[in-house]
Protein backbone atom coordinates (compact mmCIF):
# COMPACT_ATOMS: atom_id res chain seq x y z
CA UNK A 1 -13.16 10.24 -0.89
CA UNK A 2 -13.36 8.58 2.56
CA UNK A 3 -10.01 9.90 3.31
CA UNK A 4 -11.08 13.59 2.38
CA UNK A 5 -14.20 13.11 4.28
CA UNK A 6 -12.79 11.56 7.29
CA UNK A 7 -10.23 14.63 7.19
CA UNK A 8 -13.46 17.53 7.18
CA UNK A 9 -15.18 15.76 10.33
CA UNK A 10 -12.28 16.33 12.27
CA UNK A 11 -11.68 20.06 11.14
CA UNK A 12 -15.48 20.90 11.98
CA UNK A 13 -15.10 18.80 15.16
CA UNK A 14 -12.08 20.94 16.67
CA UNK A 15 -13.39 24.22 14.74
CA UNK A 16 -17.01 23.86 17.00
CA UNK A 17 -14.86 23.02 20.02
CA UNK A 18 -12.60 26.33 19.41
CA UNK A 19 -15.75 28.14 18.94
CA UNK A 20 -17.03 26.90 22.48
CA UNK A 21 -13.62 27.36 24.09
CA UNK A 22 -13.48 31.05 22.78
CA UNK A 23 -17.01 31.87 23.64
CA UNK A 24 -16.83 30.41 27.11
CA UNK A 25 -13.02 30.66 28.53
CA UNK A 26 -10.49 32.95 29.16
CA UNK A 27 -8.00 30.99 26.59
CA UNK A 28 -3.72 31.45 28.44
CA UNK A 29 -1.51 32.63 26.17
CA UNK A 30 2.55 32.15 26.32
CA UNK A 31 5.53 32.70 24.20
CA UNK A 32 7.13 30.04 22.09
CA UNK A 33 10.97 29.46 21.64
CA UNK A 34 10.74 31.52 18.29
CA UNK A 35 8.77 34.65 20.34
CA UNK A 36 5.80 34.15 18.61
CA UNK A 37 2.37 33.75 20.61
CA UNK A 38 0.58 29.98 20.69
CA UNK A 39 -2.57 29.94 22.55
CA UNK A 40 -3.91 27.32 24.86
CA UNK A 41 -6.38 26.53 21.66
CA UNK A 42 -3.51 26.46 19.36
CA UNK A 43 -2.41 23.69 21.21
CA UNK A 44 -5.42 21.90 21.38
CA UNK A 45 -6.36 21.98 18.15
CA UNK A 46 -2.72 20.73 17.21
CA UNK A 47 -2.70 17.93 19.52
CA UNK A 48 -5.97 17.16 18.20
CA UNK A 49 -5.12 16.75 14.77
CA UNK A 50 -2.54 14.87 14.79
CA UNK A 51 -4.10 12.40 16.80
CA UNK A 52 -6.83 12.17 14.49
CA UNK A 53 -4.71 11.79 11.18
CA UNK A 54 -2.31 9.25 13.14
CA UNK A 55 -5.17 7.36 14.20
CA UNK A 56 -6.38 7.10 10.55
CA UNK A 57 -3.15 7.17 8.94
CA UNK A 58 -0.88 5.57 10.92
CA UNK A 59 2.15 5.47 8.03
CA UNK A 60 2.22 9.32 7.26
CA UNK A 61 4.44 11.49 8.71
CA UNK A 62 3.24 14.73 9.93
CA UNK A 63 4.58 18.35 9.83
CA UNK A 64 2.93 20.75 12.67
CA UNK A 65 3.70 24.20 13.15
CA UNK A 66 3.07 24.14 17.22
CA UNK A 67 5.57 21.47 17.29
């Protein structure tokens, strides 16, 4: 239950700092090797997450789509 926990504090964390991004910023924009859009908050949030679940579990692997 930790685990599950630890995992929801770091999706509100970086969903309230997307919220404040989008409400205050312009957020860039560009086009990804596959022609789809990923936003300057896309990438944040992706960078984000994985450094949370790596520092908490170090041993998984992990799968992101920005990547």
């Amino acid at each position: 239950m930790d685990e599950l926990r630890y995992v929801i504090d770091v999706a509100v964390e970086v969903g309230t700092t997307l919220r404040d991004r989008f409400w205050s910023q312009n957020i860039q924009s560009r086009l990804k090797t596959d022609h789809s859009i990923v936003t300057e908050a896309d990438t944040f949030a992706d960078e984000f997450i994985i450094r949370a679940l790596h520092d908490k579990f170090p041993q998984d692997g992990i799968i992101s789509e920005e990547k």
